[in-house]
PDB file of N, CA and C in Angstrom:
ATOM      1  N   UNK A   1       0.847  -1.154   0.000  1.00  0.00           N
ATOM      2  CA  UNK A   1       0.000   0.000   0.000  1.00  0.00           C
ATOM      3  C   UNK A   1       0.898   1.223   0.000  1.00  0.00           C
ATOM      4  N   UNK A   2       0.720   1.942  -0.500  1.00  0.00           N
ATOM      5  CA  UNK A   2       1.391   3.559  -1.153  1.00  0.00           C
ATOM      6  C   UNK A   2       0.731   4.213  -0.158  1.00  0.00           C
ATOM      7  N   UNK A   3       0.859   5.565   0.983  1.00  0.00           N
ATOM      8  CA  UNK A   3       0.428   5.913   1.247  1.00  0.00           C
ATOM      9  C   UNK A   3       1.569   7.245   1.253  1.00  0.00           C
ATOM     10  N   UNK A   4       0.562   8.651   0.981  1.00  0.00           N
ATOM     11  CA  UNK A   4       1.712   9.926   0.857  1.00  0.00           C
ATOM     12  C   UNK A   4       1.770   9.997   2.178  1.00  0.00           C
ATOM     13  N   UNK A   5       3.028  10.675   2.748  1.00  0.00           N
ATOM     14  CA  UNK A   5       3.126  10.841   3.907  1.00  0.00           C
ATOM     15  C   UNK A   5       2.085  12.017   4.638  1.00  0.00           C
ATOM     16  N   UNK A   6       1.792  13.126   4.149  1.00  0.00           N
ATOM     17  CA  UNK A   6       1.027  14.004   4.165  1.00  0.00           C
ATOM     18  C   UNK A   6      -0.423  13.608   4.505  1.00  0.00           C
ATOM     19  N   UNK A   7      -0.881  12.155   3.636  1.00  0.00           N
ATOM     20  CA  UNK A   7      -1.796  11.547   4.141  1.00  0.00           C
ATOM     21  C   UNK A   7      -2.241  11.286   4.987  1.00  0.00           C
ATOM     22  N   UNK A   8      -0.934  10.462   5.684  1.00  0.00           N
ATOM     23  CA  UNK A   8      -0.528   9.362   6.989  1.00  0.00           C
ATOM     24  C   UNK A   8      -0.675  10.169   7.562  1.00  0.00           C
ATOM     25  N   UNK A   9       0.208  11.623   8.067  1.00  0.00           N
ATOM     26  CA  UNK A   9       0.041  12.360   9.322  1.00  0.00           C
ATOM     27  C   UNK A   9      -1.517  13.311   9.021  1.00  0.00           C
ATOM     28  N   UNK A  10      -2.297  13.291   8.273  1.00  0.00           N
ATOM     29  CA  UNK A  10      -3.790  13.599   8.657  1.00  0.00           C
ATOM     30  C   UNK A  10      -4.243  13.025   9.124  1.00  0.00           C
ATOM     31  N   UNK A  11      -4.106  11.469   8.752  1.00  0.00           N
ATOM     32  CA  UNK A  11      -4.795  10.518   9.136  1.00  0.00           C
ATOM     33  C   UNK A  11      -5.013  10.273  10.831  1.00  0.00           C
ATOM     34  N   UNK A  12      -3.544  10.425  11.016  1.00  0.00           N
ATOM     35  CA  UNK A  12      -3.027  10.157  12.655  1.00  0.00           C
ATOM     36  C   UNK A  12      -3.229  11.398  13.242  1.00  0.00           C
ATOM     37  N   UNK A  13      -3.449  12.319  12.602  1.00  0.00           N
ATOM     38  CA  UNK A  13      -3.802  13.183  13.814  1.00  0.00           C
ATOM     39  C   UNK A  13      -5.440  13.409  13.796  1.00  0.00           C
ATOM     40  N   UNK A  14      -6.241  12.729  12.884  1.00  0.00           N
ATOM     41  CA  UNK A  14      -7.365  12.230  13.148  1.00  0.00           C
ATOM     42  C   UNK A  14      -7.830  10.926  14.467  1.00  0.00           C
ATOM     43  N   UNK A  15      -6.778  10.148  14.134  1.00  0.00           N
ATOM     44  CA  UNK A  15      -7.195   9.152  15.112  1.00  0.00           C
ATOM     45  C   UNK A  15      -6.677   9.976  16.271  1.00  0.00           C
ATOM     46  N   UNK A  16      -5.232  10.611  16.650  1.00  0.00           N
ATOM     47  CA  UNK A  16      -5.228  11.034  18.138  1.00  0.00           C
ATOM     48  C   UNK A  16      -6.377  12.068  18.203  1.00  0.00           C
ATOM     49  N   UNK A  17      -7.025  13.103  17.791  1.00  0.00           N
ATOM     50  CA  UNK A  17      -7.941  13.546  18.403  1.00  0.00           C
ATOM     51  C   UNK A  17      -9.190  12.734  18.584  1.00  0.00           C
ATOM     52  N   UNK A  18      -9.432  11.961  18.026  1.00  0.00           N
ATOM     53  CA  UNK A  18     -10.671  11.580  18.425  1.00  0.00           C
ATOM     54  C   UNK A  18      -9.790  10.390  19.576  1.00  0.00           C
ATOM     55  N   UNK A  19      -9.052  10.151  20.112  1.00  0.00           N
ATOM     56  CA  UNK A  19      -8.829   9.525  21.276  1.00  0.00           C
ATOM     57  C   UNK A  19      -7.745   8.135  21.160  1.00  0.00           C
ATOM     58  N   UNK A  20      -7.673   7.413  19.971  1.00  0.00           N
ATOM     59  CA  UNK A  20      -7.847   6.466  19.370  1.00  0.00           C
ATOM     60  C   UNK A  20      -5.976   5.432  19.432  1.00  0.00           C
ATOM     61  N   UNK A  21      -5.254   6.793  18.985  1.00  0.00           N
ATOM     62  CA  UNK A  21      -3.808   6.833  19.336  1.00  0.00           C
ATOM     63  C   UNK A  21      -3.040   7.610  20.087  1.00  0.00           C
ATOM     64  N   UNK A  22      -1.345   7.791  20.592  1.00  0.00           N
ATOM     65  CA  UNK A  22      -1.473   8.968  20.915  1.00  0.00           C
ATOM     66  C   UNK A  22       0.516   8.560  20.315  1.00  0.00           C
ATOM     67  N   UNK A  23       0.923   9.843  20.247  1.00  0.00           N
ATOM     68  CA  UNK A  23       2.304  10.145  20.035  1.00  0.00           C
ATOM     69  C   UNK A  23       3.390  10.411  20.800  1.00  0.00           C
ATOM     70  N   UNK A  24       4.024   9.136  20.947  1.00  0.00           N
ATOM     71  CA  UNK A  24       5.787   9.321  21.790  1.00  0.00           C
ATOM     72  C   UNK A  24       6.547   9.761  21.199  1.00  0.00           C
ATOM     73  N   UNK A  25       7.371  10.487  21.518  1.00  0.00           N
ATOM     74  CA  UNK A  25       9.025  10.956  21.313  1.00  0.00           C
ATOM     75  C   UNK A  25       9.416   9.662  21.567  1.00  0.00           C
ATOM     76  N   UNK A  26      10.680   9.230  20.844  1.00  0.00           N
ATOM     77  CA  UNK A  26      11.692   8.408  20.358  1.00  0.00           C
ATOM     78  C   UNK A  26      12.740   9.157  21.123  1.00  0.00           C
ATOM     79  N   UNK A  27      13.512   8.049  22.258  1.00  0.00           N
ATOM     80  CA  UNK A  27      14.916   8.207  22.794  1.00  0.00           C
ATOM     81  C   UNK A  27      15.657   8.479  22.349  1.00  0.00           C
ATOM     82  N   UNK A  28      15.839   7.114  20.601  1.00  0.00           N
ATOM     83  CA  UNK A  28      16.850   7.225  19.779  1.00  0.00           C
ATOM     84  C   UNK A  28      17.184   8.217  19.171  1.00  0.00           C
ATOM     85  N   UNK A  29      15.696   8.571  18.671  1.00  0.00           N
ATOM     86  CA  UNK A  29      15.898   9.584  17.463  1.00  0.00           C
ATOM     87  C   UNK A  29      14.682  11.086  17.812  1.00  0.00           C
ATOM     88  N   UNK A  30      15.470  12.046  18.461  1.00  0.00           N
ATOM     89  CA  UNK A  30      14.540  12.763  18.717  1.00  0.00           C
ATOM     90  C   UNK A  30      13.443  13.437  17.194  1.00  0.00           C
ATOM     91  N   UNK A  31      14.056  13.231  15.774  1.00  0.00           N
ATOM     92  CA  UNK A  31      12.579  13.708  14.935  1.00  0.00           C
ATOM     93  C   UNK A  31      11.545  12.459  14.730  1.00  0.00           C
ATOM     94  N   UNK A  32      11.416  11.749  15.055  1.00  0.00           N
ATOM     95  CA  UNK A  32      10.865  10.264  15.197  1.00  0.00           C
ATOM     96  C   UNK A  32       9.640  10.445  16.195  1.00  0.00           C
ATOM     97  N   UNK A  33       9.020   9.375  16.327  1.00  0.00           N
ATOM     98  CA  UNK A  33       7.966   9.467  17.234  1.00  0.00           C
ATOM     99  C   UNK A  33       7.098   8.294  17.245  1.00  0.00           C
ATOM    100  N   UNK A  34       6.921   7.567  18.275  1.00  0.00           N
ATOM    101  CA  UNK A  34       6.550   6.097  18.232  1.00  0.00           C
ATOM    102  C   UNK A  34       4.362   6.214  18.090  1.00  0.00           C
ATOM    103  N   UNK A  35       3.570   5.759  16.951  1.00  0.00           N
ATOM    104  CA  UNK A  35       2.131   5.673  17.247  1.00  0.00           C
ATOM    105  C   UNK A  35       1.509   4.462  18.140  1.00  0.00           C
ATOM    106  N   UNK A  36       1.111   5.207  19.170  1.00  0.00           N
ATOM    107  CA  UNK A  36       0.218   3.840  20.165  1.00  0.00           C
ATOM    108  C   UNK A  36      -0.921   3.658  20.168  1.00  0.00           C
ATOM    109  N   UNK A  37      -1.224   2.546  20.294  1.00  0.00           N
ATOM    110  CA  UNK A  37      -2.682   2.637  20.336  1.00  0.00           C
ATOM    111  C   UNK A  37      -3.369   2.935  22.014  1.00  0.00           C
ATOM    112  N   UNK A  38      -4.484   3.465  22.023  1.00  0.00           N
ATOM    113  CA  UNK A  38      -4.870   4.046  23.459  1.00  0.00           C
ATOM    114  C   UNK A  38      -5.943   2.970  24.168  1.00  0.00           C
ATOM    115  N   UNK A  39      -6.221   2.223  24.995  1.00  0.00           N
ATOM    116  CA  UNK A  39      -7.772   1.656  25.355  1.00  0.00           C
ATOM    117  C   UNK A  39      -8.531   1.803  24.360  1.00  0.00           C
ATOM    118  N   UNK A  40      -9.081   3.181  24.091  1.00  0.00           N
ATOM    119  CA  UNK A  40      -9.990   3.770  23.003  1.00  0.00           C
ATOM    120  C   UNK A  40     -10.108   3.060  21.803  1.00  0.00           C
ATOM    121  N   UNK A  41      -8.522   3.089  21.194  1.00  0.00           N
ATOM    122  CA  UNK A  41      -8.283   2.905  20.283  1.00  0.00           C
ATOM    123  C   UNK A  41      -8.304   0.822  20.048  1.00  0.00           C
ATOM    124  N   UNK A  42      -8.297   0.100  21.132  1.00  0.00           N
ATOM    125  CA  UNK A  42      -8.104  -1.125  21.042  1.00  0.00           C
ATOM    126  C   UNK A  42      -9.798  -1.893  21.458  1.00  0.00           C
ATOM    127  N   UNK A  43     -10.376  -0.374  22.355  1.00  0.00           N
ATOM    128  CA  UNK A  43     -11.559  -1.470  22.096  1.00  0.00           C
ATOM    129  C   UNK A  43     -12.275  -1.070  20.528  1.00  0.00           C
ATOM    130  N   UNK A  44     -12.294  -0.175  19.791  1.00  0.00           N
ATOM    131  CA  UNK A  44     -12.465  -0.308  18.527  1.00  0.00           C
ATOM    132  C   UNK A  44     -12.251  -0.917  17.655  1.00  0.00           C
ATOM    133  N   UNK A  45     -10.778  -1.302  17.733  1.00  0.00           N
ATOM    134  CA  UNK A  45     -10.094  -2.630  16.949  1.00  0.00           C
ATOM    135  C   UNK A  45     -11.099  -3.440  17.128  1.00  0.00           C
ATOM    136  N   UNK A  46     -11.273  -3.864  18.521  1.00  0.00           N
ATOM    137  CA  UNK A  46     -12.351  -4.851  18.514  1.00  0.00           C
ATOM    138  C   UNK A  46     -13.377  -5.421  18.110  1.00  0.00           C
ATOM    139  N   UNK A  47     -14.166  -4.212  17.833  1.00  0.00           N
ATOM    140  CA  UNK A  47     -15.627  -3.850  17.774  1.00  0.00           C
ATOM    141  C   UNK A  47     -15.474  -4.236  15.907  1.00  0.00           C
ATOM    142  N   UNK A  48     -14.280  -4.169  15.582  1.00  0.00           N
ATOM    143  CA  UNK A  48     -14.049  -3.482  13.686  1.00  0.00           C
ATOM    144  C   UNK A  48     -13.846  -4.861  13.596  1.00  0.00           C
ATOM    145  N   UNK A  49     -13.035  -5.954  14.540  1.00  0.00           N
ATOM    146  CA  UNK A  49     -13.058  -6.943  13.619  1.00  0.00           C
ATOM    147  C   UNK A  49     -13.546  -7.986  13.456  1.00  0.00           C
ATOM    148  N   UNK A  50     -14.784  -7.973  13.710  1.00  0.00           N
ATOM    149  CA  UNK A  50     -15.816  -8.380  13.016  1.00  0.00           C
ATOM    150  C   UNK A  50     -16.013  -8.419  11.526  1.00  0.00           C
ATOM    151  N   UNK A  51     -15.410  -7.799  11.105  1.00  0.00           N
ATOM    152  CA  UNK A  51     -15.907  -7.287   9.857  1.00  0.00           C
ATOM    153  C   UNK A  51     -14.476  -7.044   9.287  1.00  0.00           C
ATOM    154  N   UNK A  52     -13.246  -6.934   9.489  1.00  0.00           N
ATOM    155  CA  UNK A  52     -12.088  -6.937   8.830  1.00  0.00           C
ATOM    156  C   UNK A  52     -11.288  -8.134   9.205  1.00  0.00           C
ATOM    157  N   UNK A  53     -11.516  -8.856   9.877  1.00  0.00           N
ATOM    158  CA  UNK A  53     -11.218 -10.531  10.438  1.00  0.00           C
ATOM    159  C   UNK A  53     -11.573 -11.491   9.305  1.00  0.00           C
ATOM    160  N   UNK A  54     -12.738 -11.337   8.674  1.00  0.00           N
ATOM    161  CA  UNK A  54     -13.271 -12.138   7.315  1.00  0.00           C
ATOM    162  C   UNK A  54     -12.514 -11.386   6.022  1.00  0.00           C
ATOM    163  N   UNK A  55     -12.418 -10.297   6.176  1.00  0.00           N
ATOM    164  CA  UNK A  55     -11.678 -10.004   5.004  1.00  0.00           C
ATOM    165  C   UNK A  55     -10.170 -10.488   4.867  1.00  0.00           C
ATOM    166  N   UNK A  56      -9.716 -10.389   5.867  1.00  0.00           N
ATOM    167  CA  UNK A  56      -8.031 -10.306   5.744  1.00  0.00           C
ATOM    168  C   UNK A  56      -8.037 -11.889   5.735  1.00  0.00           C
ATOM    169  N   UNK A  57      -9.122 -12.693   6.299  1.00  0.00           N
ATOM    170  CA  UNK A  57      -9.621 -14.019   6.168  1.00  0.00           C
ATOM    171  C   UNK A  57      -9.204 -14.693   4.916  1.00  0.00           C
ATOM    172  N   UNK A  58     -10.189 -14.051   3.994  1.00  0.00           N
ATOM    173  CA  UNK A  58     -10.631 -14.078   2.482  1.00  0.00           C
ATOM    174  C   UNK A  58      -9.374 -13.744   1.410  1.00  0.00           C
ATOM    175  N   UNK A  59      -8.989 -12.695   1.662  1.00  0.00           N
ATOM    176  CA  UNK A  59      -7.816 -12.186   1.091  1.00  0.00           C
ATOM    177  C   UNK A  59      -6.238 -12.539   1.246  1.00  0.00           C
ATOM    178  N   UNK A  60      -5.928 -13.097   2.353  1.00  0.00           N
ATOM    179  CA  UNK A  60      -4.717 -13.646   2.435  1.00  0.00           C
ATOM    180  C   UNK A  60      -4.950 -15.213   3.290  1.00  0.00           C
ATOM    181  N   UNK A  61      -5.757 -15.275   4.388  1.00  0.00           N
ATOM    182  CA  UNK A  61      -5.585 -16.517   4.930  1.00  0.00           C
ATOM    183  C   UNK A  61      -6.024 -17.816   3.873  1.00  0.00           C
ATOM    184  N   UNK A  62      -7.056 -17.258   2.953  1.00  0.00           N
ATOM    185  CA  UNK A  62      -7.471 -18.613   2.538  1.00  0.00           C
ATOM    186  C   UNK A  62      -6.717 -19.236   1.270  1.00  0.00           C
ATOM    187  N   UNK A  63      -5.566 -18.207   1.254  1.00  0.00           N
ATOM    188  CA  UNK A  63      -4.436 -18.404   0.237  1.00  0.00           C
ATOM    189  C   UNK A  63      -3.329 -19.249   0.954  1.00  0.00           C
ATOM    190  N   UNK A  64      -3.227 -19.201   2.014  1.00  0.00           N
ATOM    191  CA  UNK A  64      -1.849 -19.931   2.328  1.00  0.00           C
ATOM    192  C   UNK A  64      -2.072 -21.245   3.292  1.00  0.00           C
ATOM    193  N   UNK A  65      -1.291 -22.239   3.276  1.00  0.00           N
ATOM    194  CA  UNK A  65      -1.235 -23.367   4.198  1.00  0.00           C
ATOM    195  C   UNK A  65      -0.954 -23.068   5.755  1.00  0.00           C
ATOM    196  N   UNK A  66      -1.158 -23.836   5.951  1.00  0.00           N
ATOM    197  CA  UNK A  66      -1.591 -23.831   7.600  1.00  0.00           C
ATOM    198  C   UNK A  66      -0.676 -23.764   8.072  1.00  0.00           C
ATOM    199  N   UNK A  67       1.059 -23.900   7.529  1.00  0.00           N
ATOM    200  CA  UNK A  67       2.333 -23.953   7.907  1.00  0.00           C
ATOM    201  C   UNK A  67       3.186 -22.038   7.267  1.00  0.00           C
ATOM    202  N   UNK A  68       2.851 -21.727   6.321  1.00  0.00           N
ATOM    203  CA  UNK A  68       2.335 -20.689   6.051  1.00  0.00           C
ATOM    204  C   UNK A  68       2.431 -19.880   6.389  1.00  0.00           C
ATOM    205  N   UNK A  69       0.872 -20.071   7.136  1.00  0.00           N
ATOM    206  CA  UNK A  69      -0.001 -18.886   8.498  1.00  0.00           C
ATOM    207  C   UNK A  69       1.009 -19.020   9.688  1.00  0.00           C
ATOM    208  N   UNK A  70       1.229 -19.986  10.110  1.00  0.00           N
ATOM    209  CA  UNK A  70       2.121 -20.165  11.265  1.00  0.00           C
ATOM    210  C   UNK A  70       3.619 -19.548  10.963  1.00  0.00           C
ATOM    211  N   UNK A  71       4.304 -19.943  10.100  1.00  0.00           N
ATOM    212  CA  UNK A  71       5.598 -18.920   9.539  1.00  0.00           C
ATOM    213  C   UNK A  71       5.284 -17.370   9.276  1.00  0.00           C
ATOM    214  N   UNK A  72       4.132 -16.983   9.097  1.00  0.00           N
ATOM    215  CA  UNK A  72       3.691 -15.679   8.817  1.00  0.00           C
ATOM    216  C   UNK A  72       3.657 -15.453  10.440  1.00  0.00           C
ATOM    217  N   UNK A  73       2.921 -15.639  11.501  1.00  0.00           N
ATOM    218  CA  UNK A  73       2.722 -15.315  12.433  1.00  0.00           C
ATOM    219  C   UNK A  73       3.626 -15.347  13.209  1.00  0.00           C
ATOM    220  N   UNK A  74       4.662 -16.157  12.863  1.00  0.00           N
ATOM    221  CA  UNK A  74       5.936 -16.151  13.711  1.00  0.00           C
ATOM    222  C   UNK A  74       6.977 -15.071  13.836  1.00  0.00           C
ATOM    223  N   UNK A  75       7.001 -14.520  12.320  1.00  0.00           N
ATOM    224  CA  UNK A  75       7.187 -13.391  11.839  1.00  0.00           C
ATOM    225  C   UNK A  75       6.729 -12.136  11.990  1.00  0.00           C
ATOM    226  N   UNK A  76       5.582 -12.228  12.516  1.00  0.00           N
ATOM    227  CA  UNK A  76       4.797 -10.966  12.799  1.00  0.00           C
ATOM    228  C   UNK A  76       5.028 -10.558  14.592  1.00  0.00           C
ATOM    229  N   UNK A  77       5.191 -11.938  14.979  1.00  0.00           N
ATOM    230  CA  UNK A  77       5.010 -11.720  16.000  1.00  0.00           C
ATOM    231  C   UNK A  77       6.490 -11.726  16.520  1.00  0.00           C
ATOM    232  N   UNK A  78       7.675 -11.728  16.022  1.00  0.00           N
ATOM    233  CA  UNK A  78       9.060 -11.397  16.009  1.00  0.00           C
ATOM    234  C   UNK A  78       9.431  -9.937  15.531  1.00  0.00           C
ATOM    235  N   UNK A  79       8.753  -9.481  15.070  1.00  0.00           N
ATOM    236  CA  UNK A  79       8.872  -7.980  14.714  1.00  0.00           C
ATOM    237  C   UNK A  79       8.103  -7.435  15.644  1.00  0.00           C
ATOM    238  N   UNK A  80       6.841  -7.683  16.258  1.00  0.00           N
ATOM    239  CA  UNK A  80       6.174  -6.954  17.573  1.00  0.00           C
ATOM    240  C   UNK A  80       7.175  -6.473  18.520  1.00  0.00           C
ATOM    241  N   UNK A  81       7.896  -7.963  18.853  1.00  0.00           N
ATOM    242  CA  UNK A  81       8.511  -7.745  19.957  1.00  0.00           C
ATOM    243  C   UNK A  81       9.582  -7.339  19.890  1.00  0.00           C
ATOM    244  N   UNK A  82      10.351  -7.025  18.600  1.00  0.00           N
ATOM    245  CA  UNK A  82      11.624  -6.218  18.138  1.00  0.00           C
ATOM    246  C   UNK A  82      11.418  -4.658  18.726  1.00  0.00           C
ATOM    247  N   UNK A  83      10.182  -4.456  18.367  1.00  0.00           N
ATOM    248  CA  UNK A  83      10.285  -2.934  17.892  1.00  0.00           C
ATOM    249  C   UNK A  83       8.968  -2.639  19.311  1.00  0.00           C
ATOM    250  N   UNK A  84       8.607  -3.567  19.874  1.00  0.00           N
ATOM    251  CA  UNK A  84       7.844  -2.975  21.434  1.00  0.00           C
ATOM    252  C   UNK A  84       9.159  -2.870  22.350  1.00  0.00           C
ATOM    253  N   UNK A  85      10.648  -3.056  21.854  1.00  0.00           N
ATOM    254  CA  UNK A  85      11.778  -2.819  23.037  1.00  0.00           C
ATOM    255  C   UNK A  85      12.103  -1.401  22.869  1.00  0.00           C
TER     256      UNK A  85
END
């Protein structure tokens, strides 16, 4: 997905005002800035995936093997914890 950057930061400063995310300063790099998600913002996730759980379902899970999904998730979930340090 292409997204202009100009986009991205409307976007995000849509979700932090309405409650949803909010913006850290970076130790490393003071022009940087880490996006979190807030309570707000995670019980919505929630509520949304209902309805984006079948898609991402449809669109990538029902493409790959069950070994796959598990190498995908292993992966996903090795970069979480890279970049939550």
């Amino acid at each position: 997905m292409l997204l202009a950057q100009y986009n991205l930061s409307r976007l995000i400063d849509r979700m932090e005002e309405a409650g949803y995310v909010e913006r850290r300063a970076l130790k490393e790099d003071r022009r940087g800035q880490a996006i979190v998600i807030t309570a707000a913002g995670k019980t919505l996730r929630r509520r949304m995936w209902s309805i984006y759980g079948p898609a991402i379902q449809a669109a990538i899970g029902d493409h790959l093997s069950p070994k796959q999904i598990d190498t995908l998730s292993a992966l996903l979930c090795a970069l979480i914890e890279k970049l939550a340090k």
